[in-house]
PDB file of N, CA and C in Angstrom:
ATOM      1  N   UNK A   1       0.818  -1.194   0.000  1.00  0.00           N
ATOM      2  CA  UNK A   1       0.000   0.000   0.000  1.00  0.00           C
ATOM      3  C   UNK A   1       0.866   1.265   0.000  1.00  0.00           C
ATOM      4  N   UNK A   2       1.766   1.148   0.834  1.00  0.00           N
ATOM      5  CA  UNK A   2       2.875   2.359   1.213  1.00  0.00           C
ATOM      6  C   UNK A   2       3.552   2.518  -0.361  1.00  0.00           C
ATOM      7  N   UNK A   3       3.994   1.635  -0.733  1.00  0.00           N
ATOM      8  CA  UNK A   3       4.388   1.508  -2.458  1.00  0.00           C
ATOM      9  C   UNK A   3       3.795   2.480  -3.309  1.00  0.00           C
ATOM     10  N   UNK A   4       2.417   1.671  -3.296  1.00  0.00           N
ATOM     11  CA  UNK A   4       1.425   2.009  -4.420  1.00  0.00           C
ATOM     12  C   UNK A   4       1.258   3.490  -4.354  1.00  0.00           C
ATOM     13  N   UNK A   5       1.413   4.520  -2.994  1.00  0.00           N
ATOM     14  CA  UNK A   5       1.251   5.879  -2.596  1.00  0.00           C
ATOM     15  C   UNK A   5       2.570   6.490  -3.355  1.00  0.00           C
ATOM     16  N   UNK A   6       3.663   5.828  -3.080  1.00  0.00           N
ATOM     17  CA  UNK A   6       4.709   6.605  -3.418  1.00  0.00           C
ATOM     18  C   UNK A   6       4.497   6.688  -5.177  1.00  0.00           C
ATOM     19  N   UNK A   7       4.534   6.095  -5.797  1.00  0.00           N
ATOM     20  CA  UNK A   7       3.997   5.742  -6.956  1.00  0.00           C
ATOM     21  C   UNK A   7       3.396   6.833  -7.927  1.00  0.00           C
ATOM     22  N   UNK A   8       2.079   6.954  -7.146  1.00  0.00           N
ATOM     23  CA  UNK A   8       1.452   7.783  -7.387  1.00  0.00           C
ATOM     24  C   UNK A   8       1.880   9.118  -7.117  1.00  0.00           C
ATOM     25  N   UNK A   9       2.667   9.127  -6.221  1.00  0.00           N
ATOM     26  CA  UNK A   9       2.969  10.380  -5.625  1.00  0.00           C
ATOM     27  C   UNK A   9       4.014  11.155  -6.594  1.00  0.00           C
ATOM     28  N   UNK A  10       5.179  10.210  -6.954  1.00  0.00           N
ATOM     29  CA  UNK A  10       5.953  10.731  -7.545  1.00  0.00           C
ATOM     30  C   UNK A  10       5.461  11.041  -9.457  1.00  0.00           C
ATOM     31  N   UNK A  11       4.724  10.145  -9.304  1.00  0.00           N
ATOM     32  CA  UNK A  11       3.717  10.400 -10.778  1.00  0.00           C
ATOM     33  C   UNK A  11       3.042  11.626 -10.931  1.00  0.00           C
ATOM     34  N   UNK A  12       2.224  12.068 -10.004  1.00  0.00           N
ATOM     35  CA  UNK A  12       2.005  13.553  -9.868  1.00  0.00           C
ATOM     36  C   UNK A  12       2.871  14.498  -9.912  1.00  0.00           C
ATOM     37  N   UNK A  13       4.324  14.761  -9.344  1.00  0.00           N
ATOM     38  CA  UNK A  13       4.703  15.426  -8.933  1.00  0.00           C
ATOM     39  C   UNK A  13       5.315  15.379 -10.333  1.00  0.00           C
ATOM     40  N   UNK A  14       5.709  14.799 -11.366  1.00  0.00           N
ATOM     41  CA  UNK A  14       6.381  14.371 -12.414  1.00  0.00           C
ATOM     42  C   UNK A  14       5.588  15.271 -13.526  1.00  0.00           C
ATOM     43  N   UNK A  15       4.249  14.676 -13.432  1.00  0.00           N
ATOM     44  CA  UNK A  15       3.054  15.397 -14.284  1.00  0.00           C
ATOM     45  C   UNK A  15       3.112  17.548 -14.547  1.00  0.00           C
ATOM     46  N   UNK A  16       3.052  17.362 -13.220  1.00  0.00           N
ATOM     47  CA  UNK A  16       3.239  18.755 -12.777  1.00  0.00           C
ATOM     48  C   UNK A  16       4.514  19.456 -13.265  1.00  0.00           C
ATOM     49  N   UNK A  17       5.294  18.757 -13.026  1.00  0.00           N
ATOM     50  CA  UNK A  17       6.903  19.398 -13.439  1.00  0.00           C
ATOM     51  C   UNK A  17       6.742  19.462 -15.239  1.00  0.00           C
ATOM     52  N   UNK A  18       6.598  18.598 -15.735  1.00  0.00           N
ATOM     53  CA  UNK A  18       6.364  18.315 -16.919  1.00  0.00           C
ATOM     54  C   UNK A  18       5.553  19.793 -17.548  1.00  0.00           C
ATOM     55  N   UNK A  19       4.290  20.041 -16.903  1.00  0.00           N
ATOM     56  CA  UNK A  19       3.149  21.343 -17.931  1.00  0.00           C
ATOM     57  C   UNK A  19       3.887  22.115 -17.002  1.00  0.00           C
ATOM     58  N   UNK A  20       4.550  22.179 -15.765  1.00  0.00           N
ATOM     59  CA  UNK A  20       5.197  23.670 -15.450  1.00  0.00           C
ATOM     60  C   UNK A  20       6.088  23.945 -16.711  1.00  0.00           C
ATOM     61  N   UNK A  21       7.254  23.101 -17.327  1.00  0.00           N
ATOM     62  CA  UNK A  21       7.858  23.012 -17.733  1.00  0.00           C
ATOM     63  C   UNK A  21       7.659  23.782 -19.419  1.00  0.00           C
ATOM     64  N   UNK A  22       6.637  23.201 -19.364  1.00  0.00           N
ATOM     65  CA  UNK A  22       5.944  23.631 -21.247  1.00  0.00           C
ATOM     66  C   UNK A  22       5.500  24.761 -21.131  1.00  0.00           C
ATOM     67  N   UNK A  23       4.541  25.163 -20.039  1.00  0.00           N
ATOM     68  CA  UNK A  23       4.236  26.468 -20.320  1.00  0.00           C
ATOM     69  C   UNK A  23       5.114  27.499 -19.992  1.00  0.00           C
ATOM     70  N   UNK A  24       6.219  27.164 -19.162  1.00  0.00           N
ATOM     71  CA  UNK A  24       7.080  28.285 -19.108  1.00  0.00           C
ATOM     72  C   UNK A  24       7.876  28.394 -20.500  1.00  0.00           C
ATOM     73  N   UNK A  25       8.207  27.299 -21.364  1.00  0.00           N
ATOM     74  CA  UNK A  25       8.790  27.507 -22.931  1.00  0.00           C
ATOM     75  C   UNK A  25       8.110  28.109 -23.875  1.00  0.00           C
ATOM     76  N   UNK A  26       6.657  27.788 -23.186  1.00  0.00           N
ATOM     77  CA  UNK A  26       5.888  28.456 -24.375  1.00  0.00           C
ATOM     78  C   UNK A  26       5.602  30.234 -23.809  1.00  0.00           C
ATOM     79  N   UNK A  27       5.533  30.645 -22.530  1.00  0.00           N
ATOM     80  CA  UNK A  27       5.788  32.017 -22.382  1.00  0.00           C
ATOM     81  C   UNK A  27       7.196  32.286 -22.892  1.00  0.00           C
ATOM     82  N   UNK A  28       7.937  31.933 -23.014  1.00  0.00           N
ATOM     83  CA  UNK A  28       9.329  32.667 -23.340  1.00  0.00           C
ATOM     84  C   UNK A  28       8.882  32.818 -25.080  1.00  0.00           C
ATOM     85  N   UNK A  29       8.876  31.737 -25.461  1.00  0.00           N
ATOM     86  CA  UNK A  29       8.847  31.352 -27.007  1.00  0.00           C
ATOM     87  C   UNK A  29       7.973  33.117 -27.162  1.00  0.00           C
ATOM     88  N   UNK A  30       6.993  32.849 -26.528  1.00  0.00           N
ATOM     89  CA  UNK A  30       5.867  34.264 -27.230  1.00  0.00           C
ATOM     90  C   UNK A  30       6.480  35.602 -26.622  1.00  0.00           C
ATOM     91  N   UNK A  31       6.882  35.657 -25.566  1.00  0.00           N
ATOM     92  CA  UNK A  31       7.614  37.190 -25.025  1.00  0.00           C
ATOM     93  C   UNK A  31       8.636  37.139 -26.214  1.00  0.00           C
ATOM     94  N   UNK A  32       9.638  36.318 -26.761  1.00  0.00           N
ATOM     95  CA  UNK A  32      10.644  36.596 -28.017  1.00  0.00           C
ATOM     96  C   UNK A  32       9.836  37.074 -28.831  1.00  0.00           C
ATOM     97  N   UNK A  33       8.993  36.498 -29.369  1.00  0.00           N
ATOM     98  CA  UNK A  33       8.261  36.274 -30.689  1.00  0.00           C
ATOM     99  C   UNK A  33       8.348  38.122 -30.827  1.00  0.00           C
ATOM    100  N   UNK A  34       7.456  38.677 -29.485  1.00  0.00           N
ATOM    101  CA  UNK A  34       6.583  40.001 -29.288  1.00  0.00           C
ATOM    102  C   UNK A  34       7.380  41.130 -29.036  1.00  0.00           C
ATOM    103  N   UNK A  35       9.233  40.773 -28.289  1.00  0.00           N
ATOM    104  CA  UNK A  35       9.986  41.519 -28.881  1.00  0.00           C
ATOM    105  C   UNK A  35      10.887  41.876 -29.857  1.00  0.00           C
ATOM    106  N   UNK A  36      10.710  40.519 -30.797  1.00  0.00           N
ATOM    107  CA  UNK A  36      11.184  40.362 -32.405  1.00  0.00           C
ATOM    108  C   UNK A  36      10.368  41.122 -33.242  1.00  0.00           C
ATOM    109  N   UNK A  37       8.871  41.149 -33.310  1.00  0.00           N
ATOM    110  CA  UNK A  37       8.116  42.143 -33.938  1.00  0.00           C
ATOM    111  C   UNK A  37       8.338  43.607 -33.822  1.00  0.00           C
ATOM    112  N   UNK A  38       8.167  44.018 -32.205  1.00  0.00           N
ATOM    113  CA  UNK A  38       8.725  44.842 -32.110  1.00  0.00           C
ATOM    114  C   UNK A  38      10.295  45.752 -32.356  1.00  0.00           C
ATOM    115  N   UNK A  39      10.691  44.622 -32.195  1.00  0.00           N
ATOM    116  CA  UNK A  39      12.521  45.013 -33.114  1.00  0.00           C
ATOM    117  C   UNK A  39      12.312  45.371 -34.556  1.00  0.00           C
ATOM    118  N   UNK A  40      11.663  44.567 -34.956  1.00  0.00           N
ATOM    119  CA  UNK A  40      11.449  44.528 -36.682  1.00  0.00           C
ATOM    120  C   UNK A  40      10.886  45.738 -36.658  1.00  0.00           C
ATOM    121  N   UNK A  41       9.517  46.511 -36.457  1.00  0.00           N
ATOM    122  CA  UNK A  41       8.606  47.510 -36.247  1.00  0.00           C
ATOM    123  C   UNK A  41       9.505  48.556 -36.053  1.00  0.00           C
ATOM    124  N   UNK A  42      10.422  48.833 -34.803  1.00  0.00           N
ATOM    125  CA  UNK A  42      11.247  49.831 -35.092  1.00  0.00           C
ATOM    126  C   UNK A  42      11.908  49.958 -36.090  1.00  0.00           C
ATOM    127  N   UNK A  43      12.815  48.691 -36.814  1.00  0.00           N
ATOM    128  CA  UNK A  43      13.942  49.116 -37.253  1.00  0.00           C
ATOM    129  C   UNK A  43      13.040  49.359 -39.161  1.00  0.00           C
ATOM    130  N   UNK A  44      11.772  48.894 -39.047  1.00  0.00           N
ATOM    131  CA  UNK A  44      11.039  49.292 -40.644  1.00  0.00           C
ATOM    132  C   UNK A  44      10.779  50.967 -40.314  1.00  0.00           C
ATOM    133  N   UNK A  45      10.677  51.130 -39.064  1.00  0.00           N
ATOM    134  CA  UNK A  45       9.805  52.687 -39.037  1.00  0.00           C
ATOM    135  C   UNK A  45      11.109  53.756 -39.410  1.00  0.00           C
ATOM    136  N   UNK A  46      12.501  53.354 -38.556  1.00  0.00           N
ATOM    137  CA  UNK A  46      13.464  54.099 -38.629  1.00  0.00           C
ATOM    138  C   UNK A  46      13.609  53.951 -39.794  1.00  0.00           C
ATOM    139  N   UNK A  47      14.117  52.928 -40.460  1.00  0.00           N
ATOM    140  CA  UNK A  47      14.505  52.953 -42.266  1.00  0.00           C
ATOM    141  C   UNK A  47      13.578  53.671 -43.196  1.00  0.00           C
ATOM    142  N   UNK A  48      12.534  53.710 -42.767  1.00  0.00           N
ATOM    143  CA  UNK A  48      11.766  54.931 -43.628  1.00  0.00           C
ATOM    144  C   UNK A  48      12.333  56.332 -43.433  1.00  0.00           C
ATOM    145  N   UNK A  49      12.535  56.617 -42.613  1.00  0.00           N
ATOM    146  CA  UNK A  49      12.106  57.964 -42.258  1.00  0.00           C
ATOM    147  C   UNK A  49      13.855  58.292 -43.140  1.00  0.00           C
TER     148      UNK A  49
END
């Protein structure tokens, strides 16, 4: 029984680490993305002018 808890236990805790894991790649991935646009956006506005 004591087994079967740990088991589970560390299975959860695994799960969890795992989507902490993704969604923090996928916030970074999109904060780049949003200051790459913005890089681009300046450097089209300056080259006009």
């Amino acid at each position: 029984m004591n087994n079967k808890f740990f088991v589970i236990f560390i299975s959860v805790v695994g799960g969890v680490a795992a989507i902490t894991a993704a969604l923090t790649a996928y916030l970074i991935v999109k904060e780049r993305q949003k200051r790459d646009e913005e890089e681009l956006e300046h450097y089209l506005d300056s080259s006009i002018q």
